[in-house]
PDB file of N, CA and C in Angstrom:
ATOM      1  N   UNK A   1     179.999 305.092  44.646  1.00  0.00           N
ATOM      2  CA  UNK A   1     179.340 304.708  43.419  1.00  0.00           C
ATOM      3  C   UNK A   1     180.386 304.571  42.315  1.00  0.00           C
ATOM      4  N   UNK A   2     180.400 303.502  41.266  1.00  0.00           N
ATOM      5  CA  UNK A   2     181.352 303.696  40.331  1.00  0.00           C
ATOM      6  C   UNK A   2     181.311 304.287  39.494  1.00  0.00           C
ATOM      7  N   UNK A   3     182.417 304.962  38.702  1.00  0.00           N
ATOM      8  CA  UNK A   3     182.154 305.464  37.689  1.00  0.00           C
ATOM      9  C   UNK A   3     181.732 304.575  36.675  1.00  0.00           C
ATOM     10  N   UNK A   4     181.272 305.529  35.294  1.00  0.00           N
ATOM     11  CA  UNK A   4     180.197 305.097  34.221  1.00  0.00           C
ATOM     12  C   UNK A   4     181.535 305.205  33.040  1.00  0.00           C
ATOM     13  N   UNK A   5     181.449 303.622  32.142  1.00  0.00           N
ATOM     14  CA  UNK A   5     182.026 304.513  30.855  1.00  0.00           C
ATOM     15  C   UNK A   5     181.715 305.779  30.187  1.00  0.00           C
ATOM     16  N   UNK A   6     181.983 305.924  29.148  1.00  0.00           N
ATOM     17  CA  UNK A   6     181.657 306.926  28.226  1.00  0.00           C
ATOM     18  C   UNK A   6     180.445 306.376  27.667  1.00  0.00           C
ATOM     19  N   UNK A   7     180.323 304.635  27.165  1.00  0.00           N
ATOM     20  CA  UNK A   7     178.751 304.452  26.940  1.00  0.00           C
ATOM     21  C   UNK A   7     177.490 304.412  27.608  1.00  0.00           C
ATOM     22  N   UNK A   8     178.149 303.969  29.185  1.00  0.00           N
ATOM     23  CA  UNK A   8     177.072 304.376  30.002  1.00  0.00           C
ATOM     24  C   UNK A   8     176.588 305.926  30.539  1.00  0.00           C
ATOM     25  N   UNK A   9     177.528 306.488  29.930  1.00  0.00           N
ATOM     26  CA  UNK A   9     177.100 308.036  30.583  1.00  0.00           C
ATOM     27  C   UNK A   9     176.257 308.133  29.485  1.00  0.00           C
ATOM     28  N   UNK A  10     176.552 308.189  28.295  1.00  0.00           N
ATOM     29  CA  UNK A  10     175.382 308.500  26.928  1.00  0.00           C
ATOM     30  C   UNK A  10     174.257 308.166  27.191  1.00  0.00           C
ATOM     31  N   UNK A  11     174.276 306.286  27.731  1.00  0.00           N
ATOM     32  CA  UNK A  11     172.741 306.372  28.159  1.00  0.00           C
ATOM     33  C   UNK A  11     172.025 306.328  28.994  1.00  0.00           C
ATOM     34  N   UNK A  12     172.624 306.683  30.211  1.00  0.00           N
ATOM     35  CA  UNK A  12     172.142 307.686  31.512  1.00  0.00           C
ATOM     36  C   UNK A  12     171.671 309.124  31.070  1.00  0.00           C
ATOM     37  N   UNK A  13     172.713 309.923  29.969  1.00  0.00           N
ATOM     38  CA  UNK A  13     171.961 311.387  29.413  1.00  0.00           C
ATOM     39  C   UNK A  13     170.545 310.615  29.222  1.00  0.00           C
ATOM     40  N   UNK A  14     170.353 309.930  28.249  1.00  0.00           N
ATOM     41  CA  UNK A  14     169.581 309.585  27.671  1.00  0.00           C
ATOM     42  C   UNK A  14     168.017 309.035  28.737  1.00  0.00           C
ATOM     43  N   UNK A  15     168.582 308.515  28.856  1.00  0.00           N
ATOM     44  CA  UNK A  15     167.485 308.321  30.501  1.00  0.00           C
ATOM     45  C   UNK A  15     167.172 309.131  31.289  1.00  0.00           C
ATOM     46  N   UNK A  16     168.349 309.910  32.007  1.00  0.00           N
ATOM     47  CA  UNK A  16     167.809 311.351  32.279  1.00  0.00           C
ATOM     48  C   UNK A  16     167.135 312.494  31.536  1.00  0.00           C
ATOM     49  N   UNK A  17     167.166 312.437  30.612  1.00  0.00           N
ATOM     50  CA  UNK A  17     166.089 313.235  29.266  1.00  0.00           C
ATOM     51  C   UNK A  17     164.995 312.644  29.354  1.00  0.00           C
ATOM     52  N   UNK A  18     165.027 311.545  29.597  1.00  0.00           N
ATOM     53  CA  UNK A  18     163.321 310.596  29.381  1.00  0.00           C
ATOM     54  C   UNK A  18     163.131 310.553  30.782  1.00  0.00           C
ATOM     55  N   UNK A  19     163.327 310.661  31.592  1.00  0.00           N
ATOM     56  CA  UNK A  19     162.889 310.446  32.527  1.00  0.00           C
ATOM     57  C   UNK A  19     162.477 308.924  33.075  1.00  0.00           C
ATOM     58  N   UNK A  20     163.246 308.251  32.365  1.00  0.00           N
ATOM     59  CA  UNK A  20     163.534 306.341  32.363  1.00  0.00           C
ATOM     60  C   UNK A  20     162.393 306.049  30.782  1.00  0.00           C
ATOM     61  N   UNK A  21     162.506 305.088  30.092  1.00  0.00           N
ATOM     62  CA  UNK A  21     161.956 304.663  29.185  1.00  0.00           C
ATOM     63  C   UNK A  21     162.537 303.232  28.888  1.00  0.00           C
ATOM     64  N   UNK A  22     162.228 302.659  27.841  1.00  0.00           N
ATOM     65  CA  UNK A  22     161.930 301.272  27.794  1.00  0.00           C
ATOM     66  C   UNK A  22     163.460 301.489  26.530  1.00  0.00           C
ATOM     67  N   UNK A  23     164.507 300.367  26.288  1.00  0.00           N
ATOM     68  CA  UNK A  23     165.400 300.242  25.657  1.00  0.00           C
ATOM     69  C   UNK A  23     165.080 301.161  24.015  1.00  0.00           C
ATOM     70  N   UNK A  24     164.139 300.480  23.909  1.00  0.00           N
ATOM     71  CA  UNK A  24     164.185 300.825  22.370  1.00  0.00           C
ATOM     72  C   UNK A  24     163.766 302.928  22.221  1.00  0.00           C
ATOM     73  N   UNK A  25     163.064 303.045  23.670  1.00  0.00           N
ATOM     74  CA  UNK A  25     163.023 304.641  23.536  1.00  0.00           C
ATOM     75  C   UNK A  25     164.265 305.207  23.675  1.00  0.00           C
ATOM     76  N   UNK A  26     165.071 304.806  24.790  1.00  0.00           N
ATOM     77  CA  UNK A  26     166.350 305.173  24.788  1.00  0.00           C
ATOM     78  C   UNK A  26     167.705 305.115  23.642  1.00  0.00           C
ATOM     79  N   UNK A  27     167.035 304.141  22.878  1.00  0.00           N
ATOM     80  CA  UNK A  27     168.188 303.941  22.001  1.00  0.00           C
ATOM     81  C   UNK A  27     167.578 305.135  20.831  1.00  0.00           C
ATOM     82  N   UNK A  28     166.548 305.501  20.407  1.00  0.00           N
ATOM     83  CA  UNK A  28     165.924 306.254  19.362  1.00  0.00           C
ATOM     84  C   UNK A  28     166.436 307.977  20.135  1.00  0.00           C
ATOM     85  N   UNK A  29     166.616 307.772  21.691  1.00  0.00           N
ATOM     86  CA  UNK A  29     166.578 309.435  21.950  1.00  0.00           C
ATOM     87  C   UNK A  29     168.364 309.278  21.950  1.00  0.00           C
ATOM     88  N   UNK A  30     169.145 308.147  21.694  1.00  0.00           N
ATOM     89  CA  UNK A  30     170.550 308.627  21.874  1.00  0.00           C
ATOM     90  C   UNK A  30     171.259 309.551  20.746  1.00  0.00           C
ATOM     91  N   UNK A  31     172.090 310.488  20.741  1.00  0.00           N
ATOM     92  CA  UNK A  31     172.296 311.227  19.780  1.00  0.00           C
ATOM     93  C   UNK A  31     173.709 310.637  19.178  1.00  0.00           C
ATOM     94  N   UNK A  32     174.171 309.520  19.215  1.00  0.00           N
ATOM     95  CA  UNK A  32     175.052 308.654  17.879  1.00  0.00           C
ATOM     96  C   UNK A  32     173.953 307.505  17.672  1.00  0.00           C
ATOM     97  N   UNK A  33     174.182 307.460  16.532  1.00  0.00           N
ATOM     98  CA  UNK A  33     173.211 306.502  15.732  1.00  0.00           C
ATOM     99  C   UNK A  33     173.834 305.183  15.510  1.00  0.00           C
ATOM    100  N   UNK A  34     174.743 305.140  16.291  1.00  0.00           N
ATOM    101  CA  UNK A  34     176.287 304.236  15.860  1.00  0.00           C
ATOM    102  C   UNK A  34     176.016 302.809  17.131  1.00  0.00           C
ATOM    103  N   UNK A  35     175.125 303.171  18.089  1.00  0.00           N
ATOM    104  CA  UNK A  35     174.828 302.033  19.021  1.00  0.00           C
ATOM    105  C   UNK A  35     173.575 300.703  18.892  1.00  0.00           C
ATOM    106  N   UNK A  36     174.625 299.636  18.544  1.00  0.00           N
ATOM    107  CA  UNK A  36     173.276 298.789  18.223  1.00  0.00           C
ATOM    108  C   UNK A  36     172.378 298.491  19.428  1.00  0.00           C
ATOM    109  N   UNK A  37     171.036 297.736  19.124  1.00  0.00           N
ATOM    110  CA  UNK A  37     170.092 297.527  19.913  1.00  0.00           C
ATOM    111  C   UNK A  37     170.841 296.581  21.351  1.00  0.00           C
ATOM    112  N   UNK A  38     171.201 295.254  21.221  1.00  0.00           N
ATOM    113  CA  UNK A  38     172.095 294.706  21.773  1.00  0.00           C
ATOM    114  C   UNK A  38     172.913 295.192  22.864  1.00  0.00           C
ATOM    115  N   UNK A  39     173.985 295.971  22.243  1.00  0.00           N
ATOM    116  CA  UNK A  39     174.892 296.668  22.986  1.00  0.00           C
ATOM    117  C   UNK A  39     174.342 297.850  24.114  1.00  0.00           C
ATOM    118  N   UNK A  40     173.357 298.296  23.659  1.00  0.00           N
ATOM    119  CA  UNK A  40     172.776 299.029  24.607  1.00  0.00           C
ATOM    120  C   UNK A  40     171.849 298.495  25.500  1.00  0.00           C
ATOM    121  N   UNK A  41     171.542 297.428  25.123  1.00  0.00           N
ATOM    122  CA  UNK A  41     170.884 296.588  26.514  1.00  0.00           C
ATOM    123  C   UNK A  41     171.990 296.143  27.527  1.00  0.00           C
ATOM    124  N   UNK A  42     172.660 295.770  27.052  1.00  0.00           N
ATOM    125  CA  UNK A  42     173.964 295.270  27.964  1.00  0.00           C
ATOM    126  C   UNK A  42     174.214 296.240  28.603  1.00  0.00           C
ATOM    127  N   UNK A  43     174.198 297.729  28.191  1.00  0.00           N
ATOM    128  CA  UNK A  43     175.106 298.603  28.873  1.00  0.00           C
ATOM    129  C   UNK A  43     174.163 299.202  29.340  1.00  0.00           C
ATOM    130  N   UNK A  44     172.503 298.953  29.669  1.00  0.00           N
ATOM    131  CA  UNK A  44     171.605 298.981  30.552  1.00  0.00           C
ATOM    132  C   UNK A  44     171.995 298.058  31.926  1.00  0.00           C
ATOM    133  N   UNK A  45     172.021 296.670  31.420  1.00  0.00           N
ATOM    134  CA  UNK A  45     172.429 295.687  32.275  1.00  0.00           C
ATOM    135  C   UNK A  45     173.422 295.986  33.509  1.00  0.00           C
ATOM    136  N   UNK A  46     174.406 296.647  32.465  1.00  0.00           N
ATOM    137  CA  UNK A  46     175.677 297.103  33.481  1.00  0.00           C
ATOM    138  C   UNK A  46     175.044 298.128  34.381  1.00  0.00           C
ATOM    139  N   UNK A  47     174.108 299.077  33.731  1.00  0.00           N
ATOM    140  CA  UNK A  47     173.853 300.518  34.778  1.00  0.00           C
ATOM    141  C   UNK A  47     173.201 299.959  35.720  1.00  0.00           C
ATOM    142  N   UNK A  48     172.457 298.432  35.910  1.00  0.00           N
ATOM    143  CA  UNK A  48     171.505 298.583  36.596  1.00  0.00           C
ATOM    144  C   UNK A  48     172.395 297.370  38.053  1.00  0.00           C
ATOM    145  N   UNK A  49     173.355 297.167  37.810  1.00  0.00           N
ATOM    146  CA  UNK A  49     174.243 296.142  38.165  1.00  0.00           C
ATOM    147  C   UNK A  49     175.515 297.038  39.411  1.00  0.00           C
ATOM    148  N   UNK A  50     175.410 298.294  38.436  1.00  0.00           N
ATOM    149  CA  UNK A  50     175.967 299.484  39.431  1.00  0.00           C
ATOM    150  C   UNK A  50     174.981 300.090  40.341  1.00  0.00           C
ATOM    151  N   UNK A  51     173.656 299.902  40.047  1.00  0.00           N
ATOM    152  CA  UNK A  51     173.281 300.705  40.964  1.00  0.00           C
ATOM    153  C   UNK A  51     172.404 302.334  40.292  1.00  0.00           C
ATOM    154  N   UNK A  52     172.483 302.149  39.381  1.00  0.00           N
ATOM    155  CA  UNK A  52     172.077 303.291  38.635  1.00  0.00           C
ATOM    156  C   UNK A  52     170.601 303.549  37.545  1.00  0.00           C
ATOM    157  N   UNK A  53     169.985 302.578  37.680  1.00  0.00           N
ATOM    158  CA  UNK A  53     168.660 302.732  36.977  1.00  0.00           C
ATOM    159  C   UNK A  53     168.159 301.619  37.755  1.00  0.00           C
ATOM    160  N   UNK A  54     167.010 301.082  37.817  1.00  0.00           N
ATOM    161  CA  UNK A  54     166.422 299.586  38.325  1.00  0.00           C
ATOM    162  C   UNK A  54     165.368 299.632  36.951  1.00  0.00           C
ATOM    163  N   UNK A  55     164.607 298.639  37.031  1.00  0.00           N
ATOM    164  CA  UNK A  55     164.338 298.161  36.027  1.00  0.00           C
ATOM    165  C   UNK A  55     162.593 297.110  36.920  1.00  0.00           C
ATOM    166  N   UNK A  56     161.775 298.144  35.902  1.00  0.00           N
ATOM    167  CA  UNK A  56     160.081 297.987  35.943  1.00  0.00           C
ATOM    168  C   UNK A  56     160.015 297.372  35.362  1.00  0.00           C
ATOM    169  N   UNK A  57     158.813 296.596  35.367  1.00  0.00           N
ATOM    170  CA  UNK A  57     158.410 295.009  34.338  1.00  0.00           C
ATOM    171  C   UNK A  57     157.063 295.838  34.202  1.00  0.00           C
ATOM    172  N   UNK A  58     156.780 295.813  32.435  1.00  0.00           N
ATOM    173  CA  UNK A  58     155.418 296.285  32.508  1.00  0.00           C
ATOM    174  C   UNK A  58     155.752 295.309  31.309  1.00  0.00           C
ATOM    175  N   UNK A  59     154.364 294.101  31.277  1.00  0.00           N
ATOM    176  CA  UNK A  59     154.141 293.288  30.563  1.00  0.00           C
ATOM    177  C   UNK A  59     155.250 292.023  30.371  1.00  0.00           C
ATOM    178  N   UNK A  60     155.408 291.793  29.182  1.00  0.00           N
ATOM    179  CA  UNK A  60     156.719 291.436  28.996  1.00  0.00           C
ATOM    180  C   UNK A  60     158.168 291.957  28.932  1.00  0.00           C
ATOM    181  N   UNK A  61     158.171 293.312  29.292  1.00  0.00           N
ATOM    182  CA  UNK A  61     159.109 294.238  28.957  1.00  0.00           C
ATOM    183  C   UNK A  61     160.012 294.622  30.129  1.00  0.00           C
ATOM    184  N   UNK A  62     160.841 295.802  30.029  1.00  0.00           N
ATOM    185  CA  UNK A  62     160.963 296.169  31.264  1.00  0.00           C
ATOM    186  C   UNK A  62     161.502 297.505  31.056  1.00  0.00           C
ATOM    187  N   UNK A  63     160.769 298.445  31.790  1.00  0.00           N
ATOM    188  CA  UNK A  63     161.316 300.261  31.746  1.00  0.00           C
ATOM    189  C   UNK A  63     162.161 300.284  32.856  1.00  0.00           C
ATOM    190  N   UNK A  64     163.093 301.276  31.934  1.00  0.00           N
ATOM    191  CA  UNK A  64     164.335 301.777  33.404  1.00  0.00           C
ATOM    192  C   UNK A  64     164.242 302.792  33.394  1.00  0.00           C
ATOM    193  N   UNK A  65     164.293 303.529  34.744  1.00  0.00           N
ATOM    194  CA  UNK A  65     164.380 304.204  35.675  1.00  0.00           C
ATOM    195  C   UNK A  65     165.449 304.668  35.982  1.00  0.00           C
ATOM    196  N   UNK A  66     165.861 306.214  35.983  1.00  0.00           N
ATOM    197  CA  UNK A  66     166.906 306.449  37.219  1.00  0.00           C
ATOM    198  C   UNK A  66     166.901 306.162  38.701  1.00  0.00           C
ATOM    199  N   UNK A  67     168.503 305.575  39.148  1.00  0.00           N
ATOM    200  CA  UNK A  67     168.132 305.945  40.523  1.00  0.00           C
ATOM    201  C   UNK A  67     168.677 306.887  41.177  1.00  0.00           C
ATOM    202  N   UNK A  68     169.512 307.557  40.314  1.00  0.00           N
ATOM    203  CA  UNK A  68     170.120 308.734  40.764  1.00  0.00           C
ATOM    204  C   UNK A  68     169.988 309.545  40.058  1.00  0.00           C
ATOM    205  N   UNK A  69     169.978 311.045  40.037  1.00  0.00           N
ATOM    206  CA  UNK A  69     169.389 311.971  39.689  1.00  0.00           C
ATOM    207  C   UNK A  69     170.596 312.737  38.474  1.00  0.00           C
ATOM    208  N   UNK A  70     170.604 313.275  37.498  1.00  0.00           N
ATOM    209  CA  UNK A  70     171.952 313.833  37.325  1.00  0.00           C
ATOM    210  C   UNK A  70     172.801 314.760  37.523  1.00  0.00           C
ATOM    211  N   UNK A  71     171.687 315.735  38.523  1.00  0.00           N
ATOM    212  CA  UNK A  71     172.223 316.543  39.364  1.00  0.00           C
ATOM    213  C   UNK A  71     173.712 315.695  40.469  1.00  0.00           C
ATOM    214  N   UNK A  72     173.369 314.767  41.380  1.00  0.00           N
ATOM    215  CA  UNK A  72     173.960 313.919  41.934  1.00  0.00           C
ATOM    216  C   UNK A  72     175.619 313.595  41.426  1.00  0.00           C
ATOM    217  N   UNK A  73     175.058 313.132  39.987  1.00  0.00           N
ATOM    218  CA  UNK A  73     176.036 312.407  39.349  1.00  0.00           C
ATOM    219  C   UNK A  73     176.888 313.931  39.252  1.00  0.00           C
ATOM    220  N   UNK A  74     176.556 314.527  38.409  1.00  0.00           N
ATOM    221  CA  UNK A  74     177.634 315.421  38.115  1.00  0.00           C
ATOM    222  C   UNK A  74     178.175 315.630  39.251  1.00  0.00           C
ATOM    223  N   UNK A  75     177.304 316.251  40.595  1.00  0.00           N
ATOM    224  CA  UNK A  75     178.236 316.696  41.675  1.00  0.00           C
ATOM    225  C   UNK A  75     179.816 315.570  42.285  1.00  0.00           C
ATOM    226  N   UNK A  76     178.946 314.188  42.102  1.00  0.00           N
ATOM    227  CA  UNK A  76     179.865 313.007  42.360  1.00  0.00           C
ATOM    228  C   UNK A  76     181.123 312.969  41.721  1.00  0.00           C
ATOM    229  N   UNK A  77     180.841 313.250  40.028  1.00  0.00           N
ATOM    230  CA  UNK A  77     182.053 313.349  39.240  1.00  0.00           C
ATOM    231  C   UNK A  77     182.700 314.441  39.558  1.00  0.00           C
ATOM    232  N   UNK A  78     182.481 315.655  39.588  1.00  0.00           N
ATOM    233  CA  UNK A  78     183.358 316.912  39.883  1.00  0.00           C
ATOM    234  C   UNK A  78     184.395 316.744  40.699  1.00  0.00           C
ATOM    235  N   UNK A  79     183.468 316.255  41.955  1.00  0.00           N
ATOM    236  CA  UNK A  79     184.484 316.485  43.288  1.00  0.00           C
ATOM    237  C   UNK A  79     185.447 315.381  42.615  1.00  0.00           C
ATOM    238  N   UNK A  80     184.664 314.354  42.463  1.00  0.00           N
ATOM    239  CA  UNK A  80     186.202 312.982  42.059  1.00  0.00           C
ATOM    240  C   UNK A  80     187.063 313.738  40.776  1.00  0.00           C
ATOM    241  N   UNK A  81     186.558 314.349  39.765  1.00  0.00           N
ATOM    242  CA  UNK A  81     187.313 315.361  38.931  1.00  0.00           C
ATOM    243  C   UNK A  81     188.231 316.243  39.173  1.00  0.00           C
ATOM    244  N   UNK A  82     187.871 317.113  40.003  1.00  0.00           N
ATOM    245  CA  UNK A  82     188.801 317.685  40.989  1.00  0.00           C
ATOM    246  C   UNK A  82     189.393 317.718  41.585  1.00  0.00           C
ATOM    247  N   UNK A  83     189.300 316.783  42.605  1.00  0.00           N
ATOM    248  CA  UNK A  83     190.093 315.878  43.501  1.00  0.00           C
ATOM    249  C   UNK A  83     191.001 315.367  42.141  1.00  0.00           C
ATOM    250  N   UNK A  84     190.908 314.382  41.742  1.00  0.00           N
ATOM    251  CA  UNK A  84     191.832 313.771  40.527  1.00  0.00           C
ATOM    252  C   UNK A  84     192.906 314.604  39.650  1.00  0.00           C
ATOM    253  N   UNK A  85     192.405 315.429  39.146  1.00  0.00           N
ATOM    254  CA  UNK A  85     192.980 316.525  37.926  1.00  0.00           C
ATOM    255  C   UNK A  85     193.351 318.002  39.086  1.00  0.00           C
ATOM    256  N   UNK A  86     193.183 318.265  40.143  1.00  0.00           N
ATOM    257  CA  UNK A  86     193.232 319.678  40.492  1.00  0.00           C
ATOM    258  C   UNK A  86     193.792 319.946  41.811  1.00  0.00           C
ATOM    259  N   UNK A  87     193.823 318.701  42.535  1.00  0.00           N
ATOM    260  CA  UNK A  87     194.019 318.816  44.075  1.00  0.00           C
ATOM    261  C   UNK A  87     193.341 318.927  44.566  1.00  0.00           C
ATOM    262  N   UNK A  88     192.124 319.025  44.368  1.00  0.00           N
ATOM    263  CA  UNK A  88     190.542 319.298  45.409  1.00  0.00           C
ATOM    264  C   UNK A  88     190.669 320.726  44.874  1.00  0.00           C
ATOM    265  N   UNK A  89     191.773 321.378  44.233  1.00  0.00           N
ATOM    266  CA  UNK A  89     191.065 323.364  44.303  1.00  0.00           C
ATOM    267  C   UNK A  89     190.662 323.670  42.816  1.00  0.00           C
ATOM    268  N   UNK A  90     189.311 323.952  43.266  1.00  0.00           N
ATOM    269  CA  UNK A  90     188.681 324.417  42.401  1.00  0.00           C
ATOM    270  C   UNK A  90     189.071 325.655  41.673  1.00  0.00           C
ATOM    271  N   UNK A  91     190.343 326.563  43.093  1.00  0.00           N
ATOM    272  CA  UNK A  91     191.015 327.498  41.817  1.00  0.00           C
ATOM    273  C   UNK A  91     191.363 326.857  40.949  1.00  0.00           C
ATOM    274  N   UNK A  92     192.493 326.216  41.249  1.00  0.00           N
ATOM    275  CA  UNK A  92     193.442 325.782  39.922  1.00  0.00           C
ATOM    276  C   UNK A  92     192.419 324.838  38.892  1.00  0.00           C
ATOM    277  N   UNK A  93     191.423 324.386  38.786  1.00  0.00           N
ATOM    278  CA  UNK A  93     190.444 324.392  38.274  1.00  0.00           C
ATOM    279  C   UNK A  93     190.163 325.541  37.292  1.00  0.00           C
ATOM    280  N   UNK A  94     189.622 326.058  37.705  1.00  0.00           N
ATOM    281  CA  UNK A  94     189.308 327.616  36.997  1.00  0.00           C
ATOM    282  C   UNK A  94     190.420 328.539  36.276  1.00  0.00           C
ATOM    283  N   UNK A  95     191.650 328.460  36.989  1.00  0.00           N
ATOM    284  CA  UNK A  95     192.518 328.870  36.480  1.00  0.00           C
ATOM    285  C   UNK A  95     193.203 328.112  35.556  1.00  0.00           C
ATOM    286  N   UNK A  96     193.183 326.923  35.414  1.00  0.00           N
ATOM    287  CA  UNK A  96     193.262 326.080  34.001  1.00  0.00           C
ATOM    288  C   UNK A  96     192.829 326.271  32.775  1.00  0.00           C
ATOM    289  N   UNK A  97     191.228 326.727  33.781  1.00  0.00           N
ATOM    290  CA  UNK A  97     190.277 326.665  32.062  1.00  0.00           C
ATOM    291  C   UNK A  97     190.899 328.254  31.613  1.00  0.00           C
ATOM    292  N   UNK A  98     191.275 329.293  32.621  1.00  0.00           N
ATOM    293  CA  UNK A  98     191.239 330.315  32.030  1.00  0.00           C
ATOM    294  C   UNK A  98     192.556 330.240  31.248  1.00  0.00           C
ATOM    295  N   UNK A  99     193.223 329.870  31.565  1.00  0.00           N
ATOM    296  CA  UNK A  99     195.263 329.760  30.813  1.00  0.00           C
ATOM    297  C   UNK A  99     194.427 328.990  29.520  1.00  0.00           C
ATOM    298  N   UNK A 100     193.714 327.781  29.428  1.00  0.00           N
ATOM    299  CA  UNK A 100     193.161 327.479  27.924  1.00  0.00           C
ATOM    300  C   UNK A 100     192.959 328.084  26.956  1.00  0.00           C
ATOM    301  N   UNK A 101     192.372 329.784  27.923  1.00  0.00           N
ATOM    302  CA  UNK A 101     191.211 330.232  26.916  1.00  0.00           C
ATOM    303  C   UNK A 101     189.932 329.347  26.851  1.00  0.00           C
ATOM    304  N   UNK A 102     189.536 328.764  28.028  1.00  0.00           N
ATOM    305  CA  UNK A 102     188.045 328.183  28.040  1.00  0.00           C
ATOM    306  C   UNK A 102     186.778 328.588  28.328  1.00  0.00           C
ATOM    307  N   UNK A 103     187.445 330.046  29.410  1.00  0.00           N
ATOM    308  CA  UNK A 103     186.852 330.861  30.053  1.00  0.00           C
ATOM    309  C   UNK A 103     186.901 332.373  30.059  1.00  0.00           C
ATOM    310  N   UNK A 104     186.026 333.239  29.797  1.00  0.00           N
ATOM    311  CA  UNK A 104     186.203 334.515  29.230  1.00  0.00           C
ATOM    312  C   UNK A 104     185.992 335.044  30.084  1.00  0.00           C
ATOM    313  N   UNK A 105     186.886 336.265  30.292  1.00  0.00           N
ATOM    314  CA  UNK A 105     186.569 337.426  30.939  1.00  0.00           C
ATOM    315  C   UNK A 105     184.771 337.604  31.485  1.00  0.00           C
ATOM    316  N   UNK A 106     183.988 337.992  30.616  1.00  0.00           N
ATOM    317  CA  UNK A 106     182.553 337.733  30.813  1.00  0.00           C
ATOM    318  C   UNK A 106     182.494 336.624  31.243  1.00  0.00           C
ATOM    319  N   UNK A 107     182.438 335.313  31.355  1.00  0.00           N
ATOM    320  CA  UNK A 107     181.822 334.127  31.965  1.00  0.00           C
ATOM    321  C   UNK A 107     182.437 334.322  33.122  1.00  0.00           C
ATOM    322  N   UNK A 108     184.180 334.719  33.812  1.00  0.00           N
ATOM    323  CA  UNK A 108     184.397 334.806  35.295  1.00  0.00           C
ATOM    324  C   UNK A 108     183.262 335.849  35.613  1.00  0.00           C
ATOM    325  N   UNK A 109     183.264 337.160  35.314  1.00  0.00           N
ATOM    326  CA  UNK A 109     182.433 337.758  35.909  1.00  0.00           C
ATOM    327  C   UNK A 109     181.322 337.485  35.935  1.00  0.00           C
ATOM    328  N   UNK A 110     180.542 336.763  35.289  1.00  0.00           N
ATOM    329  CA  UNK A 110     179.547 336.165  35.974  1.00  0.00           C
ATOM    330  C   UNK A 110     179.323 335.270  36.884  1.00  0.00           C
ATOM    331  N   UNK A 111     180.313 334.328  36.958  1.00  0.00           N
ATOM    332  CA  UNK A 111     180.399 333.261  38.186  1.00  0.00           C
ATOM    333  C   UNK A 111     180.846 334.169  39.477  1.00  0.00           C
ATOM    334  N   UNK A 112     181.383 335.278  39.172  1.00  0.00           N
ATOM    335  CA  UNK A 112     181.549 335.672  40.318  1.00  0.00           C
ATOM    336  C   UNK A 112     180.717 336.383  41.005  1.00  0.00           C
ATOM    337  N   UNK A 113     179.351 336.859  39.982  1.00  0.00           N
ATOM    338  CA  UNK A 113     178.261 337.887  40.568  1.00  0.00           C
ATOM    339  C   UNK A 113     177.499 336.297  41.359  1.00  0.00           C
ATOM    340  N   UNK A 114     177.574 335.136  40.695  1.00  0.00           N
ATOM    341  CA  UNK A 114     176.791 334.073  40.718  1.00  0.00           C
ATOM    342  C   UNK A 114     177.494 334.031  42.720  1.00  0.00           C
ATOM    343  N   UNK A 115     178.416 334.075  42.586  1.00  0.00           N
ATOM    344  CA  UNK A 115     179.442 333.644  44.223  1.00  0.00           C
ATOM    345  C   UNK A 115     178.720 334.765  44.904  1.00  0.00           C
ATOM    346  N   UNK A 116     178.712 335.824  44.235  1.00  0.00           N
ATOM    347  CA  UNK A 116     178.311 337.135  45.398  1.00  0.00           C
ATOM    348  C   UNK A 116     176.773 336.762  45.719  1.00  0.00           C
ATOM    349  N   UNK A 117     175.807 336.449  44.679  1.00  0.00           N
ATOM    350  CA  UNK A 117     174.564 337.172  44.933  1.00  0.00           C
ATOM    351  C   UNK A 117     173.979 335.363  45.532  1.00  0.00           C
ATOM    352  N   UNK A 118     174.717 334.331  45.443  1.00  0.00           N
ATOM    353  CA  UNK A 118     174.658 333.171  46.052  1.00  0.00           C
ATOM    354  C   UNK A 118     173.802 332.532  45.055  1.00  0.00           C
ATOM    355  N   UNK A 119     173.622 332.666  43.805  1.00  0.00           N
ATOM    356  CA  UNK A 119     172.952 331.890  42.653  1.00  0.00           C
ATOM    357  C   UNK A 119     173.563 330.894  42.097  1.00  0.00           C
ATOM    358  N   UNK A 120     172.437 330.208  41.916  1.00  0.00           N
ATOM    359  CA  UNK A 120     173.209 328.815  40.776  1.00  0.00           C
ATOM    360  C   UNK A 120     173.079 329.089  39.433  1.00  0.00           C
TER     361      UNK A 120
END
């Protein structure tokens, strides 16, 4: 699957919050106010061209739909994230964020009760 710009991920959030809606709902639930009507049809166009929403005709109109879930997506990006930025290891992953300071003492220990007790 390809990756999404940065504008198509906004309005994939955005679709995934609605649970698909018609352009003009999506553009009212996006959180920059900075995307014209236009531009975000196009970059519907594109999602649906990848493979990533399809597109209902009700009336004259047309509602989009996810077709992938964003559970999916994220998992898709990670591994390609990881793989890309980390070597596939999710230590050095983790141990990145922690050398940042991204990750606190409390948040490892919780991912790690999360590893023990097998929770998401």
């Amino acid at each position: 699957m390809e990756k999404l710009t940065i504008q198509e991920e906004e309005a994939m959030l955005s679709i995934w919050q609605l649970e698909g809606g018609f352009i003009r709902d999506i553009l009212d639930n996006l959180k920059s106010d900075e995307m014209p009507y236009t531009t975000l049809a196009s970059t519907i166009r594109n999602l649906e061209k990848k493979g990533y929403v399809k597109a209902v005709k009700f009336a004259n109109a047309k509602r989009y739909e996810p077709l992938i879930s964003s559970v999916e997506y994220k998992a898709k990006f990670m591994n390609s994230f990881v793989g890309d930025y980390f070597k596939n290891s999710y230590k050095e992953m983790v141990s990145f964020f922690v050398k940042e300071d991204k990750l606190s003492t409390n948040e490892l220990e919780e991912i790690m009760d999360m590893i023990r007790n097998n929770k998401s």
